[in-house]
Protein backbone atom coordinates (compact mmCIF):
# COMPACT_ATOMS: atom_id res chain seq x y z
CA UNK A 1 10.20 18.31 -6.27
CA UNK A 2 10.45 21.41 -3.78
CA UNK A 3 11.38 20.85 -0.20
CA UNK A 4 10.13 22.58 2.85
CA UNK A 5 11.35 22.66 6.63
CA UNK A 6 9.13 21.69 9.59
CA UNK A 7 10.65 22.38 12.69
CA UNK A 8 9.10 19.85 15.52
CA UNK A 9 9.90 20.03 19.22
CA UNK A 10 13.53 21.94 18.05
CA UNK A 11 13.91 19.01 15.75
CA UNK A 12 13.90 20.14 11.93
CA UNK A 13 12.33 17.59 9.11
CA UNK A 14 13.06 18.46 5.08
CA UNK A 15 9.99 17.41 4.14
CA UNK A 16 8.26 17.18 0.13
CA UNK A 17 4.57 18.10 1.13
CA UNK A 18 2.05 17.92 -1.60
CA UNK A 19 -1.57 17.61 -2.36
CA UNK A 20 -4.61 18.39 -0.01
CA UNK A 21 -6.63 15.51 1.58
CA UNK A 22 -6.40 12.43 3.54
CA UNK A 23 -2.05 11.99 3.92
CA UNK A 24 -0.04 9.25 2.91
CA UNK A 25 3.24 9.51 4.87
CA UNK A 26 6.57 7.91 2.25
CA UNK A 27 9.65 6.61 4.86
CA UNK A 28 12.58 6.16 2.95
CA UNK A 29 15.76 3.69 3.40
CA UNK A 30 19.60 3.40 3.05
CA UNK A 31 20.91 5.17 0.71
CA UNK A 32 17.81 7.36 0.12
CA UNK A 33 15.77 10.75 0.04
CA UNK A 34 12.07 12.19 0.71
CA UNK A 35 13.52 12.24 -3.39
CA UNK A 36 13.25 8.75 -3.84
CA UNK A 37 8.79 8.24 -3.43
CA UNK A 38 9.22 10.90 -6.52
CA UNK A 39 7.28 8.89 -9.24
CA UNK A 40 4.20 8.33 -6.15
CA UNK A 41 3.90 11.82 -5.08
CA UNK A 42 2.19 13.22 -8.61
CA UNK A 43 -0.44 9.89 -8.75
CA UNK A 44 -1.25 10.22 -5.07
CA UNK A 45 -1.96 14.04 -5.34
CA UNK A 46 -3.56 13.85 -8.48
CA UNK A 47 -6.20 11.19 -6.78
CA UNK A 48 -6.82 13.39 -4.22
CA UNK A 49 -4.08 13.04 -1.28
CA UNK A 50 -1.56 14.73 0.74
CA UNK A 51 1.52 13.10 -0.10
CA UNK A 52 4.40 13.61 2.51
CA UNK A 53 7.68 12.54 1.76
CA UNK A 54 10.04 12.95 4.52
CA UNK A 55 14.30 13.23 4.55
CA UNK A 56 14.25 11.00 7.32
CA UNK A 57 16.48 11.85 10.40
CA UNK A 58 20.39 11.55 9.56
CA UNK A 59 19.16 12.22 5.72
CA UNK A 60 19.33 15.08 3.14
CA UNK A 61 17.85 18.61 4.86
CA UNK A 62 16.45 16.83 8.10
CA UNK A 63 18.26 16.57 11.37
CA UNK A 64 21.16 14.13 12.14
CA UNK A 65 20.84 12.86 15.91
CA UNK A 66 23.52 12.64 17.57
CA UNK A 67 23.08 9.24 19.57
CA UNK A 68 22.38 5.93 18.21
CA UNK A 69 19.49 5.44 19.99
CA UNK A 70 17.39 8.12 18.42
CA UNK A 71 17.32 5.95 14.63
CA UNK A 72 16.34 2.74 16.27
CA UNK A 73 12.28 2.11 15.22
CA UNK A 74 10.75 2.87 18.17
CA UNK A 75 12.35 6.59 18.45
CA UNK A 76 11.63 7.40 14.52
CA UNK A 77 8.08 6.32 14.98
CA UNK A 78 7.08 8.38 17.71
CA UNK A 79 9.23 11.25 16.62
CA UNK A 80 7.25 10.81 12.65
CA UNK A 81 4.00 11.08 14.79
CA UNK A 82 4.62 14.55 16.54
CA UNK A 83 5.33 15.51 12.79
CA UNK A 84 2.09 14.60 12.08
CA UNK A 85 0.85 16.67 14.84
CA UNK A 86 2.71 19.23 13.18
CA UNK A 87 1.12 19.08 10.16
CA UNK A 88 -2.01 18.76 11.14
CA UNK A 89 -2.58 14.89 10.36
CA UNK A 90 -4.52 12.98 12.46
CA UNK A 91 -4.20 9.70 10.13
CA UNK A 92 -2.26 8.36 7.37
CA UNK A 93 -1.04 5.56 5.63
CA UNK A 94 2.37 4.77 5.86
CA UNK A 95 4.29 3.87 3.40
CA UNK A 96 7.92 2.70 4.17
CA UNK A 97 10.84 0.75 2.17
CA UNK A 98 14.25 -0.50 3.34
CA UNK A 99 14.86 0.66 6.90
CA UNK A 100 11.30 2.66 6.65
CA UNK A 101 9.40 -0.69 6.62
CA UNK A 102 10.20 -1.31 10.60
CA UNK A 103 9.60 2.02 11.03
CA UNK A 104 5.85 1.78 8.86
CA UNK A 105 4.85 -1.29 11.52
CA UNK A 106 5.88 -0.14 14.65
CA UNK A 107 3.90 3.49 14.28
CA UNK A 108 0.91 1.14 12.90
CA UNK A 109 2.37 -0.87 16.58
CA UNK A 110 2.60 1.97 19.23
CA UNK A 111 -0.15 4.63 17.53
CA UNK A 112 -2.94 1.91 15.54
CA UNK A 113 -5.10 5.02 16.04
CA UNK A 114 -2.71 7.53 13.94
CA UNK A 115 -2.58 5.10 10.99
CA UNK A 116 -5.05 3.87 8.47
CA UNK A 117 -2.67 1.51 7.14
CA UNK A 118 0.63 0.63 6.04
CA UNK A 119 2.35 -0.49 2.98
CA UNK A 120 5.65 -2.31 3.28
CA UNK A 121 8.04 -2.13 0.22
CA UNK A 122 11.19 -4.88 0.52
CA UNK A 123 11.44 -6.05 3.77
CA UNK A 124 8.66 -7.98 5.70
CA UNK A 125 6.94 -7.24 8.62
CA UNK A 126 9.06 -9.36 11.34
CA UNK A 127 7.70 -9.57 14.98
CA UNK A 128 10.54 -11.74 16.10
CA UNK A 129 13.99 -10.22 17.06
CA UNK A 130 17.06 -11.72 16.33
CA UNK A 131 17.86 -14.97 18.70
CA UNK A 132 21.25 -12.40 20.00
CA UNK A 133 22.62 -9.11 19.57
CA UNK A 134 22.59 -8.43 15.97
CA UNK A 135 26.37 -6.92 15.87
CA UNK A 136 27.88 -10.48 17.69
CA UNK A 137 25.63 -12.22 14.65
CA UNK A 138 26.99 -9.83 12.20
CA UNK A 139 30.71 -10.65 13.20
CA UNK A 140 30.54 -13.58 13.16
CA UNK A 141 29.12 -13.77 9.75
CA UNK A 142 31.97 -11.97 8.59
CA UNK A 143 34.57 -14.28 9.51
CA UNK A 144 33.79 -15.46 6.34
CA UNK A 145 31.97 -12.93 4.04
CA UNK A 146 32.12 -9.12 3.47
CA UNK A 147 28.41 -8.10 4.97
CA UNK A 148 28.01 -4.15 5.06
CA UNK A 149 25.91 -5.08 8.15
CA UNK A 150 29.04 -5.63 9.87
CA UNK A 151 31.58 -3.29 7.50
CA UNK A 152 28.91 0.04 8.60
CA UNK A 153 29.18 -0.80 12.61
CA UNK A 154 32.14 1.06 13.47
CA UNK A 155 31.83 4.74 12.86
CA UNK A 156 34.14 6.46 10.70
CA UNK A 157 35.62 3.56 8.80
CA UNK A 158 32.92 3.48 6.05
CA UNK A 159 32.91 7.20 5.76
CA UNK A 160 36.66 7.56 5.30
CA UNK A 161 35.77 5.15 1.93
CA UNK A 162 32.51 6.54 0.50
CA UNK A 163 32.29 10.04 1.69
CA UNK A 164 34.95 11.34 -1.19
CA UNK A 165 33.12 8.60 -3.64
CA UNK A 166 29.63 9.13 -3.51
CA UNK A 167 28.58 9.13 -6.84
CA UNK A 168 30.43 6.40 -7.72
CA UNK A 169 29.33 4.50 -4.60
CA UNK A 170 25.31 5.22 -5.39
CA UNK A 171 25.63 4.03 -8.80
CA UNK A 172 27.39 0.88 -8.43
CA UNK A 173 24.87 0.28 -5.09
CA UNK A 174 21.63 0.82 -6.72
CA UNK A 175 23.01 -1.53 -9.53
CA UNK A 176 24.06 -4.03 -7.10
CA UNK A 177 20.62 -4.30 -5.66
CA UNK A 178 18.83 -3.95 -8.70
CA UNK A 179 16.81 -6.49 -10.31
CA UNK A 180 20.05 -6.73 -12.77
CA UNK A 181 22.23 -8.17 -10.64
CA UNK A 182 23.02 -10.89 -7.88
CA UNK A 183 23.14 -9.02 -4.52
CA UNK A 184 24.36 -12.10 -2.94
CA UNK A 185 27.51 -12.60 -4.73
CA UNK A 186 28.88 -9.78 -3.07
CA UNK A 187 28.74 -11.69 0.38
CA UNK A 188 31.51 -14.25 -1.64
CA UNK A 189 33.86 -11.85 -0.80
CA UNK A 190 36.25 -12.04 2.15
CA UNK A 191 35.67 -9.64 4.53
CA UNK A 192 39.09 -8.80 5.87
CA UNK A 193 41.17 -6.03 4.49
CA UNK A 194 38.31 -5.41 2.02
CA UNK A 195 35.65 -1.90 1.68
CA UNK A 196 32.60 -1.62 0.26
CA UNK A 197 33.91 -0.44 -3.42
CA UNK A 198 36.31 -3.49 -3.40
CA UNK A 199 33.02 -5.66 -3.46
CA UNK A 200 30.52 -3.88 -5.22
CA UNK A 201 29.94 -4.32 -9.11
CA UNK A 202 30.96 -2.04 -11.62
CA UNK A 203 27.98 -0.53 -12.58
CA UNK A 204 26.55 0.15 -16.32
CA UNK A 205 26.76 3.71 -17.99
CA UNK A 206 23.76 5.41 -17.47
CA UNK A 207 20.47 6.26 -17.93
CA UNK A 208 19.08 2.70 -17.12
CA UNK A 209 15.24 2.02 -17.82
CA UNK A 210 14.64 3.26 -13.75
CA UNK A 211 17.27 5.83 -13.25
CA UNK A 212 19.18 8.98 -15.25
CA UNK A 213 21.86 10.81 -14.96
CA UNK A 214 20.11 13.93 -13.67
CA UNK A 215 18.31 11.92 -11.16
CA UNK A 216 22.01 10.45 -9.74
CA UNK A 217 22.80 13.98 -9.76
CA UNK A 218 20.30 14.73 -7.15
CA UNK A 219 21.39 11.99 -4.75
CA UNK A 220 25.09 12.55 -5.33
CA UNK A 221 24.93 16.13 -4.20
CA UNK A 222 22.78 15.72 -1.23
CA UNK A 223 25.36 12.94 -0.07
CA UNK A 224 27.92 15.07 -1.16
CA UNK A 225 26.69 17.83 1.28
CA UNK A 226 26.30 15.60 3.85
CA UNK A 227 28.30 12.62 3.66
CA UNK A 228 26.09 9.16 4.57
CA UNK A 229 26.88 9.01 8.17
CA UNK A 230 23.62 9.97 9.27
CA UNK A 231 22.57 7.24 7.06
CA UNK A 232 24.86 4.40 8.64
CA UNK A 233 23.82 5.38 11.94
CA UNK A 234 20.27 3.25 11.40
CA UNK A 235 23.18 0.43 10.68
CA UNK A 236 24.46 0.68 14.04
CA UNK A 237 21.26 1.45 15.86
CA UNK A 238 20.58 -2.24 15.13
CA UNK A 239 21.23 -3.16 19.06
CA UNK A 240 19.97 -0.15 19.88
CA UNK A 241 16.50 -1.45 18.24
CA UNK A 242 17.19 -4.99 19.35
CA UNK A 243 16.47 -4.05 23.10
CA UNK A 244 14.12 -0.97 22.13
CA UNK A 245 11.68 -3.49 20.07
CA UNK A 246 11.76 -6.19 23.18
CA UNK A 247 8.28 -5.12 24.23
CA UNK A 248 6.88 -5.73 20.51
CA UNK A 249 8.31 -9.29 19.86
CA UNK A 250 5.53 -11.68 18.23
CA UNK A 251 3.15 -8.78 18.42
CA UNK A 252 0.12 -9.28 15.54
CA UNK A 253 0.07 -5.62 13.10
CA UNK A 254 -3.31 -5.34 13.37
CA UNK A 255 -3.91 -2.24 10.83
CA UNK A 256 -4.32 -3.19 7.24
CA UNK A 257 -1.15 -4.02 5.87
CA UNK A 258 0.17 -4.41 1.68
CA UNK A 259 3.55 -6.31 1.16
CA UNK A 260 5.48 -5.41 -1.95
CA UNK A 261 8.77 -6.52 -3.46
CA UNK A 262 10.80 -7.16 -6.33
CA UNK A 263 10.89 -11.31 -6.25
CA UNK A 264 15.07 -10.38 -7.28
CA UNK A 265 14.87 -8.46 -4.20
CA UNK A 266 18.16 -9.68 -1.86
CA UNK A 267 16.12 -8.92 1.36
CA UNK A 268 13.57 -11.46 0.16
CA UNK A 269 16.28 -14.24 -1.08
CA UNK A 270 17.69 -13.38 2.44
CA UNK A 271 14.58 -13.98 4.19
CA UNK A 272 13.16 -16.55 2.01
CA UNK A 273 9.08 -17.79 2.14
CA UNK A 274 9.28 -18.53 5.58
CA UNK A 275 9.18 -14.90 6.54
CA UNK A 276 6.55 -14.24 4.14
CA UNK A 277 4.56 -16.92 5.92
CA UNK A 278 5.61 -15.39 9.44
CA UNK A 279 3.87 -12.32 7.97
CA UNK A 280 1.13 -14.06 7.16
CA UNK A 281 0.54 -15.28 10.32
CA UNK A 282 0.95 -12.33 12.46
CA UNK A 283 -1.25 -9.92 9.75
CA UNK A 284 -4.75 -10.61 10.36
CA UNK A 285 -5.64 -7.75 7.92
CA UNK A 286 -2.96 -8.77 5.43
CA UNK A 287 -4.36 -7.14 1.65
CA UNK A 288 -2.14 -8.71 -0.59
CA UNK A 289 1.93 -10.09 -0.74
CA UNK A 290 3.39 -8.73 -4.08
CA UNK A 291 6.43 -9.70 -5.49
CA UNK A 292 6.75 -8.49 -9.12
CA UNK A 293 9.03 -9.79 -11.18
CA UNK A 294 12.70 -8.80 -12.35
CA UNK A 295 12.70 -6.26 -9.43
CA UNK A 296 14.89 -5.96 -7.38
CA UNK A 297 15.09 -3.54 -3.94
CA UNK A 298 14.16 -0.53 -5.12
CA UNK A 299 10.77 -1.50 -6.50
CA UNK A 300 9.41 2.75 -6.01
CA UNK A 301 12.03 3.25 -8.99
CA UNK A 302 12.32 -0.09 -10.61
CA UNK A 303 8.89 -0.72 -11.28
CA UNK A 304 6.92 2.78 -10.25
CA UNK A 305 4.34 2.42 -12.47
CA UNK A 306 3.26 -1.29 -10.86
CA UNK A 307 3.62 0.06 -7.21
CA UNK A 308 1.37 2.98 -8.03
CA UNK A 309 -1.36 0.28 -9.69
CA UNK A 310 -1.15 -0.98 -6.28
CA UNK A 311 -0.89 1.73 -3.68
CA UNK A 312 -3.60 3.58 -5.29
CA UNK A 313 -6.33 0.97 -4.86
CA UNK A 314 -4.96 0.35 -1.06
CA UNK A 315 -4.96 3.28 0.07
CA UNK A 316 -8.52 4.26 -1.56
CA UNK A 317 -9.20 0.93 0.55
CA UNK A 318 -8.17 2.21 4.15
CA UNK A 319 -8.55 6.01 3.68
CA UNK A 320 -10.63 7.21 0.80
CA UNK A 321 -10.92 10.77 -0.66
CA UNK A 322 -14.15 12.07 -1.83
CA UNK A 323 -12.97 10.92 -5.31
CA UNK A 324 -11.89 8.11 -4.45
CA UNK A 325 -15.15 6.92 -2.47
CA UNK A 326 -17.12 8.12 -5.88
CA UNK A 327 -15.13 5.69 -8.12
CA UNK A 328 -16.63 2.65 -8.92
């Protein structure tokens, strides 16, 4: 899993860039890596794609912005486009979990023309913006529970706890938002006085069925290198992207679209059916609403193998290769 730099308009992406053919573009999340699409890359460039697997600004090798309005949706989308330029792509799918799912709908939003369709792993496409400022919602919320929504707004405070800890803080995340645990009951917390580690589970010795040790390893030391600010600065780009996303509310995705979660997913208990059948609505080229189960949020790792049986046959869908327009 080598790494190269593309340096776009004085802006530098750490990029995984694999594969010749039509490109499928992988947007990562919080707490995650280019790294983490690393069990799609080798099935995707073995049917015949360009598999590109961005550090996405604030993350790993690539560029940390310095305000907070260059991580809201909008900015990333238009800023993963001129890296397309860069490379030469002219369309893609794109593929994006966590905090890359807003960013997957509004390119396929603001550049239809630039994507061939996009896959949305964990959180559901959402044309309606919160009904006020997300960070007034998010206090308020806390008042009674500990929400890392809320705990990640003001800077510094979250780094002072998990920059010296990041090992420790990935594992006992990723566990916590696993298919093997109960996200939620970390919200029964009390928020005051309390950090992330004072909430989180303790996590079980590793290697689990998804992840190993050496894999941790990778993550740790890029967080250790970099600490996860760049990371919690999509947190508090959330008003940022509130106002940024005002000309987009209740606006149909019109390029064909894949939905895939684990049904143990906490974004989806969160959310519940009626934002699935939001989605439903404002898809008209909606192929499919997966929800495997005993996942939880990190269904790339969790449950590769399933995700690849589906993103293969999708993407063959909306942008075929040679060999994959042979196939019967």
């Amino acid at each position: 899993m080598t790494t190269r730099a593309v340096e776009v308009d004085g802006f530098t992406w750490n990029i995984h860039d694999r594969g010749d053919g039509p490109a499928v573009v992988m947007c990562h999340g919080f707490p995650g890596l280019g790294y983490s699409y690393r069990h799609q890359i080798p099935p995707l460039v073995a049917a015949g794609y360009r598999a590109i697997a961005p550090d996405m600004p604030g993350y790993g090798g690539t560029d940390r912005p310095e305000t907070i309005e260059e991580y809201t949706s909008v900015a990333v989308a238009d800023r993963l486009v001129r890296l397309l330029d860069a490379l030469g792509v002219d369309r893609a799918v794109i593929v994006g979990h966590d905090f890359g799912a807003p960013v997957a709908w509004t390119t396929g939003l603001r550049h239809p023309d630039r994507v061939a369709g996009v896959v949305l792993l964990a959180v559901p496409y959402s044309p309606d913006r919160m009904p006020a400022r997300p960070s007034e919602l998010f206090r308020a919320l806390a008042r009674r529970h500990f929400l890392h929504l809320h705990y990640f707004q003001e800077p510094g405070i979250a780094e002072a706890e998990l920059d010296g800890r990041p090992r420790e803080f990935l594992q006992r995340l990723f566990f916590a938002l696993s298919g093997g645990y109960r996200y939620l009951d970390v919200w029964q917390h009390p928020s005051e006085g309390r950090g992330y580690l004072d909430v989180l589970p303790e996590a079980p010795d590793l290697p689990w069925n998804w992840l190993t040790e050496q894999e941790l390893d990778r993550y740790t030391a890029e967080f250790a290198r970099t600490g996860f600010g760049g990371g919690l600065s999509w947190y508090r780009a959330y008003d940022a992207n509130w106002e940024a996303t005002l000309p987009y509310e209740g606006s149909h995705l019109q390029v064909p679209t894949m939905f895939v979660a684990g049904d143990r997913d906490p974004v989806v208990a969160m959310s519940g059916s009626a934002a699935l059948d939001r989605m439903r609505e404002t898809v008209p080229d909606l192929r499919g609403v997966h929800l495997l189960e005993g996942v939880g949020h990190f269904v790339q790792m969790e449950r590769s193998a399933a995700l690849n049986g589906l993103l293969l046959p999708f993407t063959a869908d909306v942008l075929p290769t040679k060999r994959t327009a042979e196939q019967p």
